[in-house]
C-alpha atoms as a PDB file:
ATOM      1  CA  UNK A   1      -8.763  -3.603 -25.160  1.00  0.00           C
ATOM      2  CA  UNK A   2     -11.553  -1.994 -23.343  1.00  0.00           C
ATOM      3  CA  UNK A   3     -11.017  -4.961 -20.158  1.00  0.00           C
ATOM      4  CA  UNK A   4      -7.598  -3.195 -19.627  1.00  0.00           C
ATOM      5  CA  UNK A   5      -9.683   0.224 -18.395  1.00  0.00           C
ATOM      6  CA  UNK A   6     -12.245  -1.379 -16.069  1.00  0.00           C
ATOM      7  CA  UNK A   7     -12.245  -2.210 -13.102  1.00  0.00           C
ATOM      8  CA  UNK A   8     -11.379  -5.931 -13.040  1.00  0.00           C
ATOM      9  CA  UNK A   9     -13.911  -8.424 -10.690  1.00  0.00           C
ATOM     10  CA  UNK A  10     -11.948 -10.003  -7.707  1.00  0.00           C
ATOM     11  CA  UNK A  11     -12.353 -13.097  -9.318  1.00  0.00           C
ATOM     12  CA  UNK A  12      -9.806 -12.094 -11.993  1.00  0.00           C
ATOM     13  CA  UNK A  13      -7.429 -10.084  -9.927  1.00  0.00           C
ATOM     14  CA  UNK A  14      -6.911 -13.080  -7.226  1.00  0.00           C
ATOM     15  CA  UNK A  15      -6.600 -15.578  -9.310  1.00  0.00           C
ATOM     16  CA  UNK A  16      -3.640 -13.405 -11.438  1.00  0.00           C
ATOM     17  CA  UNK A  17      -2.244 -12.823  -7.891  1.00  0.00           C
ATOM     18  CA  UNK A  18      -2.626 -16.183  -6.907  1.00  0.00           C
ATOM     19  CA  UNK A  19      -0.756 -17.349 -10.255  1.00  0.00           C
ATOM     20  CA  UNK A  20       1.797 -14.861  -9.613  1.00  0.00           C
ATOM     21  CA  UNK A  21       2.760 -16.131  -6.016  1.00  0.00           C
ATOM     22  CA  UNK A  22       2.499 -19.540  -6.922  1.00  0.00           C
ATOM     23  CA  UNK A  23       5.085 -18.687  -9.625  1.00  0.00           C
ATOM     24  CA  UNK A  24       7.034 -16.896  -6.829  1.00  0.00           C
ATOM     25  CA  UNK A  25       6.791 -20.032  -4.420  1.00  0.00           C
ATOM     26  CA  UNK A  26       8.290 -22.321  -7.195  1.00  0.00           C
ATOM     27  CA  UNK A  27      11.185 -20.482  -7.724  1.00  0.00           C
ATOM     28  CA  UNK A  28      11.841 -19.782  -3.811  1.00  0.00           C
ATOM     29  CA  UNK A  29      10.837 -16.044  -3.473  1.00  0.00           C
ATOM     30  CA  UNK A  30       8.857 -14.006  -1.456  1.00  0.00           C
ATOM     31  CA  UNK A  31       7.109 -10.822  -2.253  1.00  0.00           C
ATOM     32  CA  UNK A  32       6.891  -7.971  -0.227  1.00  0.00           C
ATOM     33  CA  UNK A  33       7.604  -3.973  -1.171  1.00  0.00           C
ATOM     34  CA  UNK A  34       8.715  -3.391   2.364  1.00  0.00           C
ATOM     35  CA  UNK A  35      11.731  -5.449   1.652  1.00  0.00           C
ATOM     36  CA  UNK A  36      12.987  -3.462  -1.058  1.00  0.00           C
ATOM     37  CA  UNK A  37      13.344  -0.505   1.639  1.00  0.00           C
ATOM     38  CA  UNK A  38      16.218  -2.619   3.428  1.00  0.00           C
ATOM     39  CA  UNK A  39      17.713  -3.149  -0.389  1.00  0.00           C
ATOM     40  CA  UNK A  40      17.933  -0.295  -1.073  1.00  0.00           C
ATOM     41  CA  UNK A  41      19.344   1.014   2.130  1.00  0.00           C
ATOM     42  CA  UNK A  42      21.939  -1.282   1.053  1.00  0.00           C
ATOM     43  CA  UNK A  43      22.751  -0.024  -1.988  1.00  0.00           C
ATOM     44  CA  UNK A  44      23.157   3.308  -0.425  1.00  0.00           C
ATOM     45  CA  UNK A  45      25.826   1.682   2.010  1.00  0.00           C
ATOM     46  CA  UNK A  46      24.034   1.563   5.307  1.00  0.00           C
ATOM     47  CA  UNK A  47      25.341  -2.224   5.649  1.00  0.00           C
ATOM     48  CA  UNK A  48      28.659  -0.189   6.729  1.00  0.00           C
ATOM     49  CA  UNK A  49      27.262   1.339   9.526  1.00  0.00           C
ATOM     50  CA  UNK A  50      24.206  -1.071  10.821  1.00  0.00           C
ATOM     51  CA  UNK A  51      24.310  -4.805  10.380  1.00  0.00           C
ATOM     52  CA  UNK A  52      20.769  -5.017   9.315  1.00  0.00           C
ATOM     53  CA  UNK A  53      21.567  -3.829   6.235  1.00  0.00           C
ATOM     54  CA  UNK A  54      24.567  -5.822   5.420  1.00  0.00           C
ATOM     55  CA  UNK A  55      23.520  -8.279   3.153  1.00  0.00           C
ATOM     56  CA  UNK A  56      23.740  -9.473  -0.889  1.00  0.00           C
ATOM     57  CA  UNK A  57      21.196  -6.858  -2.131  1.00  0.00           C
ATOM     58  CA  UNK A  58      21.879  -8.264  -5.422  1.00  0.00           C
ATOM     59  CA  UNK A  59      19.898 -11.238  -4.773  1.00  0.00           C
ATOM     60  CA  UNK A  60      16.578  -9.086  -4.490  1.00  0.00           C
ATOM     61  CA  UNK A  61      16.962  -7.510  -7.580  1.00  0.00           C
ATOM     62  CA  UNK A  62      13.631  -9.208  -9.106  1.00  0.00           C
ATOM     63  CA  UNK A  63      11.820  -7.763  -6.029  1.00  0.00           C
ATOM     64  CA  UNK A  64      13.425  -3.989  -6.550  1.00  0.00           C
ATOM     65  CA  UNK A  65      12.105  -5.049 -10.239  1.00  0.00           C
ATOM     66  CA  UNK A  66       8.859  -5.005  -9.080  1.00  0.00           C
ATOM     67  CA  UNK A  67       8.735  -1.542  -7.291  1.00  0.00           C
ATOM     68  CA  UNK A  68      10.107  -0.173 -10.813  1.00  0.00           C
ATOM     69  CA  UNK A  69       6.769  -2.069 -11.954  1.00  0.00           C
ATOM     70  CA  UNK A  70       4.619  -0.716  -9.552  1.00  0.00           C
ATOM     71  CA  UNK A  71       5.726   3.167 -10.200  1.00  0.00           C
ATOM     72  CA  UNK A  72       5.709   2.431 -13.893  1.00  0.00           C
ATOM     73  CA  UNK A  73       2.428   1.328 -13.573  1.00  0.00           C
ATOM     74  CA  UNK A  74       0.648   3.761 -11.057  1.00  0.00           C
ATOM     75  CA  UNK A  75       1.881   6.403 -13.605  1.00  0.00           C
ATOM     76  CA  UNK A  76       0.236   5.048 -16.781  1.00  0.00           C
ATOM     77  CA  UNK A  77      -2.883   4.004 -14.445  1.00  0.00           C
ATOM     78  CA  UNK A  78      -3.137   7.982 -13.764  1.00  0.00           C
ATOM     79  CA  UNK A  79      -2.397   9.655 -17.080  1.00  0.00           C
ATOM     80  CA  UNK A  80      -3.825   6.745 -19.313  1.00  0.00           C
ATOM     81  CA  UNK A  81      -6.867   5.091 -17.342  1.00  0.00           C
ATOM     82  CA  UNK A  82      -8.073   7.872 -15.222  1.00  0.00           C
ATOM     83  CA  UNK A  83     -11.167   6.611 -15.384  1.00  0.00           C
ATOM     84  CA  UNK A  84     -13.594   6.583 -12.107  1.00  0.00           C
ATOM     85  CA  UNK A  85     -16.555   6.449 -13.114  1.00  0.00           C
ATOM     86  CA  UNK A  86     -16.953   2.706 -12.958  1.00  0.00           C
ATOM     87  CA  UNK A  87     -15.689   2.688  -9.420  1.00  0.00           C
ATOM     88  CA  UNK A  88     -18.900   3.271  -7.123  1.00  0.00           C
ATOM     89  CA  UNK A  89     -18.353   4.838  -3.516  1.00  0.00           C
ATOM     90  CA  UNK A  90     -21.208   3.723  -0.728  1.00  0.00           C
ATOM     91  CA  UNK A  91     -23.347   6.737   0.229  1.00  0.00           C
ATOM     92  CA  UNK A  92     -22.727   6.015   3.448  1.00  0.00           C
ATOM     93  CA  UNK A  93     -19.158   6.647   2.941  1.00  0.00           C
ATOM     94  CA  UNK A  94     -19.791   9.914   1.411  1.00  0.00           C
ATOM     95  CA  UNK A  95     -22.114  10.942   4.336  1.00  0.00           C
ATOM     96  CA  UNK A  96     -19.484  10.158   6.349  1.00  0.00           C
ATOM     97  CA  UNK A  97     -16.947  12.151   4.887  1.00  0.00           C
ATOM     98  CA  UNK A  98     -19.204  14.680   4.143  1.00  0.00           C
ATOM     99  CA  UNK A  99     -19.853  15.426   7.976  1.00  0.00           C
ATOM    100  CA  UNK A 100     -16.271  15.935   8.407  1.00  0.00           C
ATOM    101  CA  UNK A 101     -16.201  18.839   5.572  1.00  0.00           C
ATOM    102  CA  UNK A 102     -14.774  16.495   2.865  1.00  0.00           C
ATOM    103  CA  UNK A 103     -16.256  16.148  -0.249  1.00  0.00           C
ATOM    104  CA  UNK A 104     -17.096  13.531  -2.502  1.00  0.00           C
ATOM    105  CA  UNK A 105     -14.144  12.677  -4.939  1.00  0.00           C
ATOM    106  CA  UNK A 106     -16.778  13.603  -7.806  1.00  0.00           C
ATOM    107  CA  UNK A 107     -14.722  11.661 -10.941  1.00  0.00           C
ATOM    108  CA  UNK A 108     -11.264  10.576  -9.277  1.00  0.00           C
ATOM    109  CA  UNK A 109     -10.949   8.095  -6.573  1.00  0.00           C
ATOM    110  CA  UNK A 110      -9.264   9.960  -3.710  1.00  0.00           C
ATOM    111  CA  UNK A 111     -11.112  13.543  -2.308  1.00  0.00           C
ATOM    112  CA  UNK A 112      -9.322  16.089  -3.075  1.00  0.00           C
ATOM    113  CA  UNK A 113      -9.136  17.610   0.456  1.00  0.00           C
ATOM    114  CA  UNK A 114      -7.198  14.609   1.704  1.00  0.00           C
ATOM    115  CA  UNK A 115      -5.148  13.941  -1.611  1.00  0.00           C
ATOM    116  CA  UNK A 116      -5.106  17.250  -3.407  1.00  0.00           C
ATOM    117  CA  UNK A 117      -1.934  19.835  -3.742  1.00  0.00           C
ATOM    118  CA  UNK A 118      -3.545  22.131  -1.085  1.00  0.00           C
ATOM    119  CA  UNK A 119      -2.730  19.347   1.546  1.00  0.00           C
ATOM    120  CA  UNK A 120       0.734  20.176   1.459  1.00  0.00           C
ATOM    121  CA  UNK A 121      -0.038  24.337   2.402  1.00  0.00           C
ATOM    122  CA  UNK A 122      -1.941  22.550   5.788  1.00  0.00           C
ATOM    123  CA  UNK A 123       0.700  22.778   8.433  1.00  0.00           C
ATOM    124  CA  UNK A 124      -1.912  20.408  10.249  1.00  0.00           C
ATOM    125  CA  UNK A 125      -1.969  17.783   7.216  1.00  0.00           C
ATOM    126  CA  UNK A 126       1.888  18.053   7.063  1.00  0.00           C
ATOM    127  CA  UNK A 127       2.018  17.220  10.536  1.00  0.00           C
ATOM    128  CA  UNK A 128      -0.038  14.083  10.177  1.00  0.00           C
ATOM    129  CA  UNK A 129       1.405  12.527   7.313  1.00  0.00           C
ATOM    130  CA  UNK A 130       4.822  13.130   8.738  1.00  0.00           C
ATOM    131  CA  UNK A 131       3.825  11.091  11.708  1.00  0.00           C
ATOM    132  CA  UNK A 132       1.682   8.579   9.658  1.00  0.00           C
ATOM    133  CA  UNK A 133       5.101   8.063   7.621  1.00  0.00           C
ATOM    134  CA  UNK A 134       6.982   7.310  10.308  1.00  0.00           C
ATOM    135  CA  UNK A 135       4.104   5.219  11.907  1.00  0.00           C
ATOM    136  CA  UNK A 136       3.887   3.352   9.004  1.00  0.00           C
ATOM    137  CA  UNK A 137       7.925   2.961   9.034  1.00  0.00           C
ATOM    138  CA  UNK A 138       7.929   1.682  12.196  1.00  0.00           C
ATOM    139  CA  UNK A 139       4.867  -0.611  11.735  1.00  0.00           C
ATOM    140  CA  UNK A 140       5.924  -2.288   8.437  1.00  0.00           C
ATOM    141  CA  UNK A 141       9.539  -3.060  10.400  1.00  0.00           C
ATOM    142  CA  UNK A 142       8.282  -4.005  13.489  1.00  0.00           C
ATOM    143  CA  UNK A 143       5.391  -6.165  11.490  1.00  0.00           C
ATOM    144  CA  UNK A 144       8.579  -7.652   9.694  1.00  0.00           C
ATOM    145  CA  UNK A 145       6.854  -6.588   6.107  1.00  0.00           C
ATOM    146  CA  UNK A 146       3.985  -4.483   4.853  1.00  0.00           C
ATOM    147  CA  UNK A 147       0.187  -5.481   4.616  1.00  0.00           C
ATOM    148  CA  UNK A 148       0.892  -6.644   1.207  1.00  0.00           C
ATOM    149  CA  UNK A 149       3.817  -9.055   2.264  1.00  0.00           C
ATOM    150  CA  UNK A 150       2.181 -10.475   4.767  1.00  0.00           C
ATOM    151  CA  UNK A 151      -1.630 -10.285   3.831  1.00  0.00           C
ATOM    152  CA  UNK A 152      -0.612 -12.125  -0.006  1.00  0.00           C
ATOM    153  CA  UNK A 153       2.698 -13.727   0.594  1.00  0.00           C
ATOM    154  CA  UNK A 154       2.624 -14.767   4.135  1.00  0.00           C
ATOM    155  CA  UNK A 155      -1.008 -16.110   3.834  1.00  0.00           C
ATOM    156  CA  UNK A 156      -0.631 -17.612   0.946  1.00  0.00           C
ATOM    157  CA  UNK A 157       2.637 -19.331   2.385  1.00  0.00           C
ATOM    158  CA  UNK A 158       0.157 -19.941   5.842  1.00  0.00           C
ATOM    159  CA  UNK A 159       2.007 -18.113   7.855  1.00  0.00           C
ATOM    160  CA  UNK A 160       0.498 -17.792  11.322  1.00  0.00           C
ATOM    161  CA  UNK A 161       2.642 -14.467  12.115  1.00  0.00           C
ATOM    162  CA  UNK A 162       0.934 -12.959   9.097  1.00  0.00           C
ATOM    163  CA  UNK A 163      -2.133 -14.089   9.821  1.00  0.00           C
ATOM    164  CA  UNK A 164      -1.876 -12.223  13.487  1.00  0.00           C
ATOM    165  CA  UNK A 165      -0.290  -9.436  11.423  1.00  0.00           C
ATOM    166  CA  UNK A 166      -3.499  -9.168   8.987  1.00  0.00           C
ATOM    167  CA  UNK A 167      -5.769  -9.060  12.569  1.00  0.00           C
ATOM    168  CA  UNK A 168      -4.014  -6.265  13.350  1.00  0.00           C
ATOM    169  CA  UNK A 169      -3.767  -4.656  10.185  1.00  0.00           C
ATOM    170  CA  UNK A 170      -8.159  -4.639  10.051  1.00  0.00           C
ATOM    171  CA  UNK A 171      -8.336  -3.658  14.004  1.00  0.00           C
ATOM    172  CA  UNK A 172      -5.614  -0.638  13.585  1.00  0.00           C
ATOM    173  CA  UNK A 173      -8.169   0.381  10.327  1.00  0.00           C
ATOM    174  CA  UNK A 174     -11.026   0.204  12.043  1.00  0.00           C
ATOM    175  CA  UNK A 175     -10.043   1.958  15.051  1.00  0.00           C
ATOM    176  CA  UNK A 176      -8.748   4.461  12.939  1.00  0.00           C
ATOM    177  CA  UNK A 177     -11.523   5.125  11.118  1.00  0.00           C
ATOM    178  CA  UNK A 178     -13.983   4.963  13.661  1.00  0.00           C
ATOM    179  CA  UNK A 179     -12.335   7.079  16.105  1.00  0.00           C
ATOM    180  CA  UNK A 180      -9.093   8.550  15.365  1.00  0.00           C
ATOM    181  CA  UNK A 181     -10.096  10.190  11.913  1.00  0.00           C
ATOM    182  CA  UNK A 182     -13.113  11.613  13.465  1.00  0.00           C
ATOM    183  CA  UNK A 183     -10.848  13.639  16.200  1.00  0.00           C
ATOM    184  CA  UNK A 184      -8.307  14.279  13.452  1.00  0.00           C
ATOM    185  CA  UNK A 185     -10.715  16.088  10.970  1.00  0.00           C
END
């Protein structure tokens, strides 16, 4: 019982994944949680007004399934296993952070200054994850899926547009973190 609140090794978690797309493969799906945006822009009836979204969501219910799974089990992860002490953050990283006035997350996993309730009395923060929402929007669609779709499905599957997607994916990151979050903050 005590594996379930640790921090599993890589070793573990990849080869669950990679059980869980081979399963996936067999029966002739692919994941991805971006998709499940276009479902359920569907189900809402937005296939009557772009043709995009006119298509048998019913045949991605397994997929809208696993968003269900992934709320249900971000919420029992937080009120059940908050537990981050066995997750170690590089000193480096805290320097970092710490020279742009954010402190250590001391306990949880995300600082507080970026992740906390004040963030949503910051006009500026509200500003930037309004436009990092609609970046992100725009990015996943224009990617054709999300970094999860095509960084575990589409590699897995050898997909050379998710491989060029996955290039980009580590570039954008580290030009973000080396030198737009240091003019943002």
């Amino acid at each position: 019982m005590n594996l379930l609140f640790q921090t599993w090794p890589w070793y573990i978690s990849g080869f669950l994944i990679a059980i869980i797309m081979l399963i996936l493969n067999y029966f002739g799906k692919v994941f991805g949680m971006s998709s499940n945006l276009r479902s359920m822009c569907s189900i809402a009836g937005a296939g009557k007004h772009v043709s995009f979204f006119d298509f048998d969501w019913k045949s991605q219910r397994w997929n809208l399934a696993v968003v269900v799974g992934a709320m249900f089990g971000g919420f029992v992860a937080v009120h059940y296993m908050n537990d981050a002490t066995n997750v170690s953050i590089n000193p480096k990283t805290i320097a970092q952070l710490a020279q742009f006035g954010i402190d250590a997350p001391n306990g949880k996993l995300m600082p507080s200054a970026l992740f906390g309730p004040d963030v949503f009395q910051s006009p500026k923060i509200m500003v930037l994850l309004i436009i990092g929402g609609i970046l992100i929007g725009f990015g996943s669609r224009y990617a054709g899926g999300c970094t999860s779709g095509h960084a575990i499905a589409g590699m897995s599957n050898l997909q050379i547009q998710s491989l060029k997607a996955v290039i980009g994916f580590f570039v954008g990151g580290l030009v973000m973190s080396h030198f737009i979050f240091p003019l943002l903050f």
